[in-house]
N, C-alpha and C. Protein backbone atom coordinates (compact mmCIF):
# COMPACT_ATOMS: atom_id res chain seq x y z
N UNK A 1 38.55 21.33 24.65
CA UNK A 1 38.91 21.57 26.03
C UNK A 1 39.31 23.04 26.22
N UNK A 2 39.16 23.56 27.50
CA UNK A 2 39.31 25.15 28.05
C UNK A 2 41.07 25.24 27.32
N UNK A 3 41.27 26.27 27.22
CA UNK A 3 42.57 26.18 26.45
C UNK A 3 43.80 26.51 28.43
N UNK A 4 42.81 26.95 29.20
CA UNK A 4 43.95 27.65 30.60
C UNK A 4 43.89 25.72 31.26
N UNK A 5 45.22 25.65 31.58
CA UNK A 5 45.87 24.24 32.25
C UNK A 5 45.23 24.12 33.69
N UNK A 6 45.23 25.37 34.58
CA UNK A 6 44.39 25.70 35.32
C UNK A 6 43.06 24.76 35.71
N UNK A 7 42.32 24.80 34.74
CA UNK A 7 40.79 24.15 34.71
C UNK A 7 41.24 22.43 34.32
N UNK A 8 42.32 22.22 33.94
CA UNK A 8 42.19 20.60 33.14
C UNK A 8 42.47 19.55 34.10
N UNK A 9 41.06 18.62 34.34
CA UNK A 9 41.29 17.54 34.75
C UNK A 9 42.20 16.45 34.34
N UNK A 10 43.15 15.87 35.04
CA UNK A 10 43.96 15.10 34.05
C UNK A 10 43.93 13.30 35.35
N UNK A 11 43.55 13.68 36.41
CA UNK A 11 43.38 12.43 36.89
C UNK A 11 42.32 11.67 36.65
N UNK A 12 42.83 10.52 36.01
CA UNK A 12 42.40 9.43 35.23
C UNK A 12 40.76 8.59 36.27
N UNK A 13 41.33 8.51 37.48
CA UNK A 13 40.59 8.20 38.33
C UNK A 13 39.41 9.22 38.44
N UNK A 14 39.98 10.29 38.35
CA UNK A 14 38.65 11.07 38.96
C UNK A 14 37.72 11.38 37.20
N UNK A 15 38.51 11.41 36.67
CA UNK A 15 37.82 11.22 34.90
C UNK A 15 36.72 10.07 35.24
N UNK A 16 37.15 9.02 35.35
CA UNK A 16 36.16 7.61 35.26
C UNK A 16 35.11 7.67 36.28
N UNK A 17 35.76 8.52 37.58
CA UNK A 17 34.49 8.80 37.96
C UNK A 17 33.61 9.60 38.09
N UNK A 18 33.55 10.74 37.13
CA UNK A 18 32.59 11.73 36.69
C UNK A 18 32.10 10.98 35.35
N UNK A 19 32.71 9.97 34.81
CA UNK A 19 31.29 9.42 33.46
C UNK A 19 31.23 8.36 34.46
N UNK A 20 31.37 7.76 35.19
CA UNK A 20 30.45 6.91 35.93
C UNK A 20 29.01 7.43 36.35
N UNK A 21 29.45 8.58 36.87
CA UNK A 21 28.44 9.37 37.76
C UNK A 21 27.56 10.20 36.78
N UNK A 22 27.87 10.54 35.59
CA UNK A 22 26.98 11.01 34.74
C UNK A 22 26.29 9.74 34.05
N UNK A 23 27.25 9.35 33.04
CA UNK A 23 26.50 8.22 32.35
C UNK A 23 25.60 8.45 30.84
N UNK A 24 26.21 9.44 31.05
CA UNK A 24 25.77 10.38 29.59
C UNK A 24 26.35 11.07 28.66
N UNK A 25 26.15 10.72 27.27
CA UNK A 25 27.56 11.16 26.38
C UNK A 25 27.01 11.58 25.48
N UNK A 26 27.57 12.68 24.74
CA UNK A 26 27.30 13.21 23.28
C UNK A 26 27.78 12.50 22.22
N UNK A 27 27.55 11.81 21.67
CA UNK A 27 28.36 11.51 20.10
C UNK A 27 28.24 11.99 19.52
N UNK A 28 30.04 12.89 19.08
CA UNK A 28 30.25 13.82 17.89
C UNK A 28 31.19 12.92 17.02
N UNK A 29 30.78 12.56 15.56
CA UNK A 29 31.56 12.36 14.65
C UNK A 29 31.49 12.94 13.31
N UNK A 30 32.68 13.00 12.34
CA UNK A 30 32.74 13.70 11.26
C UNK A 30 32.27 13.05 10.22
N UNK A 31 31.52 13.38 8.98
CA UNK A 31 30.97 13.28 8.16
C UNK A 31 30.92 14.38 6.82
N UNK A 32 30.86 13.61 5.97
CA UNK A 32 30.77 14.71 4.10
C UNK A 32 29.43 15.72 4.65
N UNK A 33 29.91 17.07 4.52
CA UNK A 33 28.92 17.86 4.36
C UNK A 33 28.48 18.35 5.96
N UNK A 34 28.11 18.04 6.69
CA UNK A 34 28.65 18.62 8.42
C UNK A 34 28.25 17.12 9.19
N UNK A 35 28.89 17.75 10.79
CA UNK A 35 29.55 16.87 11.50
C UNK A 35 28.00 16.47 11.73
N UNK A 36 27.87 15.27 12.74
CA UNK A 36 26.49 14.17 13.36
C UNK A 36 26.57 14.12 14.70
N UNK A 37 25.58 14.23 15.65
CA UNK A 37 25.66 13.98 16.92
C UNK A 37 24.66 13.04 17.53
N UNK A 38 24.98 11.86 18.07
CA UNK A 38 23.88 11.48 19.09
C UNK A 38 23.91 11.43 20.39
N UNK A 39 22.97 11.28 21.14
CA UNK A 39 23.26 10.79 22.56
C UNK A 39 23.02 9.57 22.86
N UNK A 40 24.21 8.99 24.43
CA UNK A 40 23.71 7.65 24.35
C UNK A 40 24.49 7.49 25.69
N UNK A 41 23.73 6.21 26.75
CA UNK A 41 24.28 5.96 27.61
C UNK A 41 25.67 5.54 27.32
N UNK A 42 26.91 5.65 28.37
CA UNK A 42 28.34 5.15 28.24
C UNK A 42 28.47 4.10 29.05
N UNK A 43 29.65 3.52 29.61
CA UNK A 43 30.09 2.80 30.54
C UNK A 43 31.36 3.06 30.40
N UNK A 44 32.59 3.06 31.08
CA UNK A 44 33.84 3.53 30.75
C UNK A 44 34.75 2.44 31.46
N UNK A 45 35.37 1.53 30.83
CA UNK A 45 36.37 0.47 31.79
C UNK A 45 37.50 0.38 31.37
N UNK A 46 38.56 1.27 32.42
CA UNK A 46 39.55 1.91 31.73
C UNK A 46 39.53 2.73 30.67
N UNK A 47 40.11 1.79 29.41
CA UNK A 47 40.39 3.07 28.30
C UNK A 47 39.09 2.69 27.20
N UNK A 48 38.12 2.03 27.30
CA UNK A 48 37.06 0.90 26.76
C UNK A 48 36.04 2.23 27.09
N UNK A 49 35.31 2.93 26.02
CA UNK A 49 34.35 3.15 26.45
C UNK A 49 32.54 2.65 25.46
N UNK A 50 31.87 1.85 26.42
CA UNK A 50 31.02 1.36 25.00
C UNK A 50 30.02 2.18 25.25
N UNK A 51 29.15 1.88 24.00
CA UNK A 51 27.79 2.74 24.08
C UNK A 51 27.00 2.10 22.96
N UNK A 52 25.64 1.83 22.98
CA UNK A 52 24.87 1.59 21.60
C UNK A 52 24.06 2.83 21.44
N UNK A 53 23.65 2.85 19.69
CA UNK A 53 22.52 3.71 19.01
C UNK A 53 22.08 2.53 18.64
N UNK A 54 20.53 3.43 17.75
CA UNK A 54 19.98 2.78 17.12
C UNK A 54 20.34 2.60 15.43
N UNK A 55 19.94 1.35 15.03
CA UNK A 55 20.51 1.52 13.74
C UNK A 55 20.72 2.23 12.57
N UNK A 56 19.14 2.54 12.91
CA UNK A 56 18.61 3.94 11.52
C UNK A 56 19.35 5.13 12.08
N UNK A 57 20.03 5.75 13.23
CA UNK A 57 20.92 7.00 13.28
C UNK A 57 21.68 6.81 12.56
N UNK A 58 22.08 8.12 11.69
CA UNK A 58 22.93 8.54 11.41
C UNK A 58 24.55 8.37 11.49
N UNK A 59 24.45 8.48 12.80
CA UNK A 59 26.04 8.50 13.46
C UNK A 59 26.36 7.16 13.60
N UNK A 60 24.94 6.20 13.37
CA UNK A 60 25.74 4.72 13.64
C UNK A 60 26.04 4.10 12.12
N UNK A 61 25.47 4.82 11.05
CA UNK A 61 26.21 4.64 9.58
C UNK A 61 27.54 5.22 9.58
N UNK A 62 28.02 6.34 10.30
CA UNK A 62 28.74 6.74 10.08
C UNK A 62 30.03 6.19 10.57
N UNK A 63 29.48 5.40 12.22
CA UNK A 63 30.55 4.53 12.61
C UNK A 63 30.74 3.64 12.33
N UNK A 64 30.09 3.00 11.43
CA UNK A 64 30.32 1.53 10.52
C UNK A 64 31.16 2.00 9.76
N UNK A 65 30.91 3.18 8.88
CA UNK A 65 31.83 3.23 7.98
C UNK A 65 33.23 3.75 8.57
N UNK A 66 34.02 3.93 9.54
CA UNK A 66 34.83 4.72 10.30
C UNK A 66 34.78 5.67 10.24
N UNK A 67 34.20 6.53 10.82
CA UNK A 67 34.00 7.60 10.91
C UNK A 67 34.99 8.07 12.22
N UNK A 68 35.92 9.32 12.54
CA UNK A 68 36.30 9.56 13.93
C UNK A 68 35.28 9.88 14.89
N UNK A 69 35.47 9.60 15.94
CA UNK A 69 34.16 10.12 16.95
C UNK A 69 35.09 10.62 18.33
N UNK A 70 33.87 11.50 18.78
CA UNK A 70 34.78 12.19 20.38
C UNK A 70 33.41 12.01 20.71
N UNK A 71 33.23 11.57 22.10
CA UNK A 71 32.35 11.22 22.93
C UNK A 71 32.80 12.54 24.15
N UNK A 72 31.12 13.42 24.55
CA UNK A 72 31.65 14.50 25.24
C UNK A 72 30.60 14.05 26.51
N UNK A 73 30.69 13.90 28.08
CA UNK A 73 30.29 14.12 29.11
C UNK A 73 30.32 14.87 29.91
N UNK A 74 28.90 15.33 30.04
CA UNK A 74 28.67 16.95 30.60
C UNK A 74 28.69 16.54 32.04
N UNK A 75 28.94 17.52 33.04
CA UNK A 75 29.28 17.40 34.17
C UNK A 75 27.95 18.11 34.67
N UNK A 76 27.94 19.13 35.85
CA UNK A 76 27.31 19.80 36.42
C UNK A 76 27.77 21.15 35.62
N UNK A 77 26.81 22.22 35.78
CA UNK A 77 27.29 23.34 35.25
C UNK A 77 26.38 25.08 35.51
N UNK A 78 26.87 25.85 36.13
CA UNK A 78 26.41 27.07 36.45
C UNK A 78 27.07 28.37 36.14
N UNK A 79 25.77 29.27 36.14
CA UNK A 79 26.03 30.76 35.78
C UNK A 79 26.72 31.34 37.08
N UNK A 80 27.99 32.33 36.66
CA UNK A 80 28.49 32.52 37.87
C UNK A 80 28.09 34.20 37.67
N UNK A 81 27.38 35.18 38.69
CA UNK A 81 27.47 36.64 38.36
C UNK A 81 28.92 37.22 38.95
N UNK A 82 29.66 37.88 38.15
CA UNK A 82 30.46 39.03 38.90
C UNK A 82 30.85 39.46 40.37
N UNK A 83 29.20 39.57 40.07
CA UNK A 83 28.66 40.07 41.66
C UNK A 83 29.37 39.54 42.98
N UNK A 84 29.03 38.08 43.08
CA UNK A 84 29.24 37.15 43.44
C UNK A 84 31.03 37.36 44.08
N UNK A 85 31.69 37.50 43.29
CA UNK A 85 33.30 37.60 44.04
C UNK A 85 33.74 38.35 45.05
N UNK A 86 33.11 39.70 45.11
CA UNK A 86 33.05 40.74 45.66
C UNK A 86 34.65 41.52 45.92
N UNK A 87 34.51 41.39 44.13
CA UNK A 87 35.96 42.20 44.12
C UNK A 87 35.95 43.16 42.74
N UNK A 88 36.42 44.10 41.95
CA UNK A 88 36.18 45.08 41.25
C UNK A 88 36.99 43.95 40.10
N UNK A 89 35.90 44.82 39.15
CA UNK A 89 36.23 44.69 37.65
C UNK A 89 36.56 43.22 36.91
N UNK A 90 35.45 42.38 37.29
CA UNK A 90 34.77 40.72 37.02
C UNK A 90 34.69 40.94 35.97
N UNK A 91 33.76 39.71 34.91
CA UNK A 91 32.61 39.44 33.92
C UNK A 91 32.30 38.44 34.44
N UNK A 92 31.08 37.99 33.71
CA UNK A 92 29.70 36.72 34.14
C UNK A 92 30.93 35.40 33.77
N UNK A 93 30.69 34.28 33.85
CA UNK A 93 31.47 33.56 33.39
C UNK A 93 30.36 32.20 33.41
N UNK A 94 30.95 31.43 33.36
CA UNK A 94 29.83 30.12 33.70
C UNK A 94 30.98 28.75 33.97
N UNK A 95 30.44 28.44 35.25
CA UNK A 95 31.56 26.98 35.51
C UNK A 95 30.75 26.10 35.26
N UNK A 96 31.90 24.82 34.98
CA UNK A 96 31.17 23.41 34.88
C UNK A 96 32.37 22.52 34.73
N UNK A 97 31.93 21.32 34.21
CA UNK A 97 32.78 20.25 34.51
C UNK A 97 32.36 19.55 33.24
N UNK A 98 33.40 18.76 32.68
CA UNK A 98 32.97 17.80 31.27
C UNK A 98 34.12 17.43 31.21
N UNK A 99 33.90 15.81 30.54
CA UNK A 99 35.42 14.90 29.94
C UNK A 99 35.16 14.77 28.40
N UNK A 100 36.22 14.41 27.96
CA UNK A 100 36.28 14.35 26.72
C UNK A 100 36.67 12.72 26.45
N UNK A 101 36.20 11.61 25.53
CA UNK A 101 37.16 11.16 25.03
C UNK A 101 36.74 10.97 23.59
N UNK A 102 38.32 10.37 23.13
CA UNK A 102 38.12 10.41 21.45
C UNK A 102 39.01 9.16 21.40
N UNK A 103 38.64 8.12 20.04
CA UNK A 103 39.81 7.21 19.45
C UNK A 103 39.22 6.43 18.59
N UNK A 104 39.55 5.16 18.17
CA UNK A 104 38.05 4.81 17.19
C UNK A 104 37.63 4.09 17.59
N UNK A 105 36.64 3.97 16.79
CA UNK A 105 35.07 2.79 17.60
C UNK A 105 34.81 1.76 16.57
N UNK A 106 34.62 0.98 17.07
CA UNK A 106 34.27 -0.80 16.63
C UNK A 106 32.68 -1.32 17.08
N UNK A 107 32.19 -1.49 15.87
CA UNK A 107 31.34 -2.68 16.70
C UNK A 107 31.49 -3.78 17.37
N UNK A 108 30.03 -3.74 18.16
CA UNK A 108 30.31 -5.10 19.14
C UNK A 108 29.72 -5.84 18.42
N UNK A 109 29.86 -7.07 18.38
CA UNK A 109 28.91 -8.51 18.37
C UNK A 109 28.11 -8.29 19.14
N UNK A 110 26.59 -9.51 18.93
CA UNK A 110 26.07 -9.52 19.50
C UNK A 110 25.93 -10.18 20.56
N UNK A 111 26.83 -10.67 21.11
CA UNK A 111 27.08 -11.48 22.74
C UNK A 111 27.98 -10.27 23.31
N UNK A 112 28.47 -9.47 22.68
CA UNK A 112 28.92 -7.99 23.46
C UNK A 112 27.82 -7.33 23.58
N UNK A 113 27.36 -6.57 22.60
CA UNK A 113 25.94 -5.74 22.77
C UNK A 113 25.25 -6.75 23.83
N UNK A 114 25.06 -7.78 23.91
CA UNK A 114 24.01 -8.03 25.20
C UNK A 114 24.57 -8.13 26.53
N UNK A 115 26.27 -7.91 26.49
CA UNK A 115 26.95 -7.80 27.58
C UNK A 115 26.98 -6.41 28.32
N UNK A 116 26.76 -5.44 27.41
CA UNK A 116 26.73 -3.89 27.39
C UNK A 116 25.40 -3.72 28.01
N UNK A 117 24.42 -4.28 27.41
CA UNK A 117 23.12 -4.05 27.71
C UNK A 117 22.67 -4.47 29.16
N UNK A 118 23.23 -5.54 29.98
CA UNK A 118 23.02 -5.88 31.03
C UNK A 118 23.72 -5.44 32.04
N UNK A 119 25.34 -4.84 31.48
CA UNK A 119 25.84 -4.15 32.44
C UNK A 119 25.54 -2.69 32.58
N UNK A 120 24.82 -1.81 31.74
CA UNK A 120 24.03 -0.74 31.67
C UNK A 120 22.87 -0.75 32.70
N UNK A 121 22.01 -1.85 32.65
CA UNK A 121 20.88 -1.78 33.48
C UNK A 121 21.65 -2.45 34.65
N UNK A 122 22.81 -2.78 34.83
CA UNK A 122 22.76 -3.34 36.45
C UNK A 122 23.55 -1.70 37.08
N UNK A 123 24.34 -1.33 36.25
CA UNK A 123 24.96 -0.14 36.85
C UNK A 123 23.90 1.34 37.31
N UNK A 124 23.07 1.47 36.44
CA UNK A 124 21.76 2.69 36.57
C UNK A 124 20.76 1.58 37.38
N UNK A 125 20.35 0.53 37.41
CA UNK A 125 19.66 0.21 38.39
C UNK A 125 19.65 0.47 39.93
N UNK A 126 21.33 0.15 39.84
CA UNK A 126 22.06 0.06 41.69
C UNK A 126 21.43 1.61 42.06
N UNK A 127 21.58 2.22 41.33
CA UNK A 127 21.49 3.97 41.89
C UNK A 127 20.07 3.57 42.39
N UNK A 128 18.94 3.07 42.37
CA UNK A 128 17.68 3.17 42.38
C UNK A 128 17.32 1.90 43.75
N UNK A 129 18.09 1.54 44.35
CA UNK A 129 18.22 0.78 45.60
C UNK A 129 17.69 1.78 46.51
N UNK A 130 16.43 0.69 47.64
CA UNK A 130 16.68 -0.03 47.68
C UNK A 130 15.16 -1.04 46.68
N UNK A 131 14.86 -0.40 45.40
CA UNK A 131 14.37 -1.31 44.35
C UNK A 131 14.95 -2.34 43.77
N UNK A 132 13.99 -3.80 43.87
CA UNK A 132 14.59 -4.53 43.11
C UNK A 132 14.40 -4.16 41.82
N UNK A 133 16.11 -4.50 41.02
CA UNK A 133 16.68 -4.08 39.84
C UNK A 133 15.87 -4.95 38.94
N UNK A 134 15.79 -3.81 37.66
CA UNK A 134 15.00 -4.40 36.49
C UNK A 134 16.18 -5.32 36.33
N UNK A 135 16.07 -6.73 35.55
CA UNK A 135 16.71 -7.35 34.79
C UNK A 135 15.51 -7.71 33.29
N UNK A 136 16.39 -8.21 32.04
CA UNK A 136 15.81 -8.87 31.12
C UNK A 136 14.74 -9.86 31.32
N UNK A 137 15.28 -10.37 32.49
CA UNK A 137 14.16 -11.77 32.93
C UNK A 137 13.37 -11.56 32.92
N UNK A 138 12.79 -10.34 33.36
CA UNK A 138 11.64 -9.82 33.31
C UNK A 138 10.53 -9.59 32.21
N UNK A 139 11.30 -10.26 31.34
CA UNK A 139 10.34 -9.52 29.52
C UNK A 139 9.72 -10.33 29.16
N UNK A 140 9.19 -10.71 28.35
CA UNK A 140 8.58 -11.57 27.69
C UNK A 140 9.15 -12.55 26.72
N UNK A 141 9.42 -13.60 27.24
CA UNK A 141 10.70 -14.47 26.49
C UNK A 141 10.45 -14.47 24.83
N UNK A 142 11.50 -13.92 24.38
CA UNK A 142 11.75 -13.31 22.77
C UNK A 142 12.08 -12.23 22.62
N UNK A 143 11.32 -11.56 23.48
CA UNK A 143 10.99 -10.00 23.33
C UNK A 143 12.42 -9.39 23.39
N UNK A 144 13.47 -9.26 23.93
CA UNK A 144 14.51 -8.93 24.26
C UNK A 144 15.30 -9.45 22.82
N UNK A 145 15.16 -10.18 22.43
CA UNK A 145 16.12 -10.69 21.33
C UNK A 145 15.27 -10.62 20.20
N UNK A 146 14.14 -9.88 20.17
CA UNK A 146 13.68 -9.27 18.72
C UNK A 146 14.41 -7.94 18.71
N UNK A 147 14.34 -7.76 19.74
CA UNK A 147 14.63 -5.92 19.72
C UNK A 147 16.07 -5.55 19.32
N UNK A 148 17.06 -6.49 19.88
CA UNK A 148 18.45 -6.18 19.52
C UNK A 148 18.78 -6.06 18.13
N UNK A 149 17.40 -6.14 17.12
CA UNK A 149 18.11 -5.70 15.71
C UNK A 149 18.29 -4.61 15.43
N UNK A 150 17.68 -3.65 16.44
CA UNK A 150 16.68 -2.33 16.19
C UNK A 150 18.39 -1.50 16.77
N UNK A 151 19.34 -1.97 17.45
CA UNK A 151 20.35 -1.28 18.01
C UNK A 151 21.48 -2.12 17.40
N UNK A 152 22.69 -1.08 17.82
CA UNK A 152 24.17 -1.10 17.45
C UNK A 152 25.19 -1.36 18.41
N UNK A 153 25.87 -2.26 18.73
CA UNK A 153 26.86 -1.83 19.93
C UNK A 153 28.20 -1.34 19.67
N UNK A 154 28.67 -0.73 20.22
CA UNK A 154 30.29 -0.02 19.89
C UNK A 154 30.77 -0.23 21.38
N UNK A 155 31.85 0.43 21.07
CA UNK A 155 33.31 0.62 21.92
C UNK A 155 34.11 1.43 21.06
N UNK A 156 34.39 1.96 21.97
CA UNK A 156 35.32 3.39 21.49
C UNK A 156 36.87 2.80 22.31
N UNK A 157 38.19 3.09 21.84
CA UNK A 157 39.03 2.60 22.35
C UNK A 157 39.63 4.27 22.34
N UNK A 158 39.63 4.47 23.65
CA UNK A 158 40.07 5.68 24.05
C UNK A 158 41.63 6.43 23.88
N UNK A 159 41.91 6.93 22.72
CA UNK A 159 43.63 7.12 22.64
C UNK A 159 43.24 8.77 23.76
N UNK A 160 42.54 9.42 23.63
CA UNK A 160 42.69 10.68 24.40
C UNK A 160 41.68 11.07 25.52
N UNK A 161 42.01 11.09 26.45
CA UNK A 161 40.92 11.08 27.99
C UNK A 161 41.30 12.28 28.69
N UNK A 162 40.37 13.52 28.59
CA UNK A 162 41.00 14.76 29.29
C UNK A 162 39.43 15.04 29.46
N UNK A 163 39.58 16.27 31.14
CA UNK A 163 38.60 16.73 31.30
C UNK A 163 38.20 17.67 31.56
N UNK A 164 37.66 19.07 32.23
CA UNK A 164 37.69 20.53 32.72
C UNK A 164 36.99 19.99 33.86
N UNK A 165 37.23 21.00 34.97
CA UNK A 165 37.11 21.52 36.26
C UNK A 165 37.23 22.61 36.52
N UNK A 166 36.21 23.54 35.99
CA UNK A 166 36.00 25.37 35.66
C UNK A 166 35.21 25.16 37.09
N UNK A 167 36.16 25.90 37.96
CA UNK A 167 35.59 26.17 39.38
C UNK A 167 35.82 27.72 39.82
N UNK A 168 36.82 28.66 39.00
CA UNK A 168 37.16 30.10 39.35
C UNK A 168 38.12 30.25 40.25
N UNK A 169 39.25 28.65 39.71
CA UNK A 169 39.89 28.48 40.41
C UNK A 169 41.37 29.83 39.71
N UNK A 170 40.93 30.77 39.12
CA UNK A 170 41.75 31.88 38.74
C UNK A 170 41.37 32.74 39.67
N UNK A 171 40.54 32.89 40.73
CA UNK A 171 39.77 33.56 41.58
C UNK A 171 41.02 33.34 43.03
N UNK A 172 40.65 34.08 44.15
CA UNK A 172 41.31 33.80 46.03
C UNK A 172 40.47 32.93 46.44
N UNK A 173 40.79 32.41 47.61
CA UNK A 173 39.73 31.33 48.08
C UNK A 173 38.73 32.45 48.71
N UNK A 174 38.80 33.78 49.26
CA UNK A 174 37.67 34.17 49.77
C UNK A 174 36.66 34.79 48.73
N UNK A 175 37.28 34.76 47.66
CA UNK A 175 35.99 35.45 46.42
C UNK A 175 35.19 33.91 45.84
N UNK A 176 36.19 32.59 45.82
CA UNK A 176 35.19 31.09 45.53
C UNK A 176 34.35 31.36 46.52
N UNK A 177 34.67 31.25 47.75
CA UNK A 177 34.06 30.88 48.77
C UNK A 177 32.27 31.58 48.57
N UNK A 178 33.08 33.11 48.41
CA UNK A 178 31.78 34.00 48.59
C UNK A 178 30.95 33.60 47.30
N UNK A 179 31.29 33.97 46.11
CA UNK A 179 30.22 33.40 45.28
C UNK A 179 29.98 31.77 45.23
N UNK A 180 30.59 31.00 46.13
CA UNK A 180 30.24 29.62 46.10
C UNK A 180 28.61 29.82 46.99
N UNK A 181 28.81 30.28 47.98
CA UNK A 181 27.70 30.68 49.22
C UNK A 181 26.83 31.33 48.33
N UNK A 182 26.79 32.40 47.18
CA UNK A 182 25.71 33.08 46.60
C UNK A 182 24.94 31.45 45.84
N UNK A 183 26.01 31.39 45.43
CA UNK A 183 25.25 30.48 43.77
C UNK A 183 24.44 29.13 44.98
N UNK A 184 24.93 28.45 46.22
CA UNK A 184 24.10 27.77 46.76
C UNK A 184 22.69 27.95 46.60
N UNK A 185 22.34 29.64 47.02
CA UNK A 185 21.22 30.25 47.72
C UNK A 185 20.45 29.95 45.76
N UNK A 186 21.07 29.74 44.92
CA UNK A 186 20.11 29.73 43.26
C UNK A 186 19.30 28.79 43.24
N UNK A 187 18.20 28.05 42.83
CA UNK A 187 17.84 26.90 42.02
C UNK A 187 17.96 26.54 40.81
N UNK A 188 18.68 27.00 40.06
CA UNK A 188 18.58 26.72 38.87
C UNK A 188 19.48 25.49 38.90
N UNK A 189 19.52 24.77 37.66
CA UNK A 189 19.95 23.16 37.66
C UNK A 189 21.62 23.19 37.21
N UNK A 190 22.11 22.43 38.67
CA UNK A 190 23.51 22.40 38.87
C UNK A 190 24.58 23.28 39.79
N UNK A 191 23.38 23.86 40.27
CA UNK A 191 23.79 25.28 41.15
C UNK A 191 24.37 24.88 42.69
N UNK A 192 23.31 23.87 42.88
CA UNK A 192 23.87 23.09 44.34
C UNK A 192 25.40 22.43 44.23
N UNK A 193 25.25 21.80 43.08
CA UNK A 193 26.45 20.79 42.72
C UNK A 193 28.03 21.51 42.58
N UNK A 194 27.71 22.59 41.72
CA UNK A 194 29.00 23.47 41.58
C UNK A 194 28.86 24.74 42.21
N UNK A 195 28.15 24.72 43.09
CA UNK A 195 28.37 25.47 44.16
C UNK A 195 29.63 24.71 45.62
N UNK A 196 28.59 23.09 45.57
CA UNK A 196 29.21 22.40 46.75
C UNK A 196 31.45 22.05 46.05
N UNK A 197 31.12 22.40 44.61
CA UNK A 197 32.76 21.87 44.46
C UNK A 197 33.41 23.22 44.47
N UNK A 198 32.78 24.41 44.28
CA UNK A 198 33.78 25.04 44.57
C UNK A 198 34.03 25.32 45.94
N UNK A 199 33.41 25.07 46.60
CA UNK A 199 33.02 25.15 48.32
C UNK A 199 34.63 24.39 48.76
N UNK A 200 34.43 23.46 48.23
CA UNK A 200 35.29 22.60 48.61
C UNK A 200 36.72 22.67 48.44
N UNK A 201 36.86 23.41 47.23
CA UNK A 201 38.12 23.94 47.01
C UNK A 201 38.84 25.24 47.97
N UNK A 202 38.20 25.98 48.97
CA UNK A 202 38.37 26.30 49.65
C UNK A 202 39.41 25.90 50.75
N UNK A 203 38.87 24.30 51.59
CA UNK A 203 38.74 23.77 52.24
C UNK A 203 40.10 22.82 51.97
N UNK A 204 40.56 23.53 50.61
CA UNK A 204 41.87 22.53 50.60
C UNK A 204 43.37 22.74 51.27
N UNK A 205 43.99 22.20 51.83
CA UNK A 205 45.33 22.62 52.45
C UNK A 205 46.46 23.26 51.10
């Protein structure tokens, strides 16, 4: 995490709902000889956060054997120029947003893993309304319960939940403002997004 207090998300609510809204996590855990990373959808309920790999990864030998793990969710994230503040003697910086959590992880059974698995596709489905949602029903009866050998389910029991909110909120509201208005006018990916939050921080009483 950013080491300035400044940037640290610490409401719990608004944590759960930036990995809601992402839904995407890094798995970092430690291992003999260097650390392992995978990626993998999350779900976060409360302090519960689950996720499956596949078996042959790495990181899911590693969480059998206890391994520690920190699960990292990237937020939105952009290049900020100098320029942009319109005030003397800047550097480039880059904002974004990410949560952290860490604690240890357990496997699921397999009447959990298929609980994970259905609440995964009903939660990323809803976003895709107004399509009717894939369900399992849909497969080819077996097919779904050959495959669950091929994956792992976990849960991570969250002892530490912190997040950043790098908006340049060390900045006046009329230098956010102004490079909030530049970085809109960018395309590059995330530019709209953390453009529109620092916008907003403006706008606060």
């Amino acid at each position: 995490m950013h080491a300035s207090p400044l940037f640290r998300l610490t409401d719990e609510v608004a944590l759960a709902a930036l990995v809601a809204e992402r839904g995407f996590a890094v798995i970092a855990v430690a291992s003999p000889g260097a650390p392992l990373i995978a990626q993998a959808p999350v779900l976060l309920d409360g302090r519960a956060l689950r996720f499956h790999l596949a078996r042959s990864n790495p990181v899911t030998a590693a969480l059998l054997n206890g391994a520690a793990a920190v699960a990292v969710i990237p937020g939105a994230d952009a290049y900020i120029s100098p320029d942009w503040y319109g005030i003397d003697d800047q550097v480039p910086t880059w904002n974004y947003q990410s949560v952290e959590a860490e604690g240890p992880v357990a496997a699921l059974d397999e009447a959990g893993l298929v609980r994970l698995l259905d609440d995964l596709s009903v939660h990323f489905e809803a976003r895709l309304a107004p399509k009717p949602p894939w369900t399992r029903a849909k497969m080819t009866p077996g097919r779904f319960e050959a495959m669950l050998a091929a994956i792992v389910g976990f849960e991570m029991t969250v002892d530490r939940l912190e997040g950043i909110s790098k908006l340049s909120q060390n900045k006046s509201a009329p230098a956010i403002a102004q490079a909030a208005a530049a970085l809109a006018e960018r395309s590059q990916p995330g530019a709209a997004e953390i453009a529109g939050l620092m916008a907003a921080l403006t706008q606060r009483p």
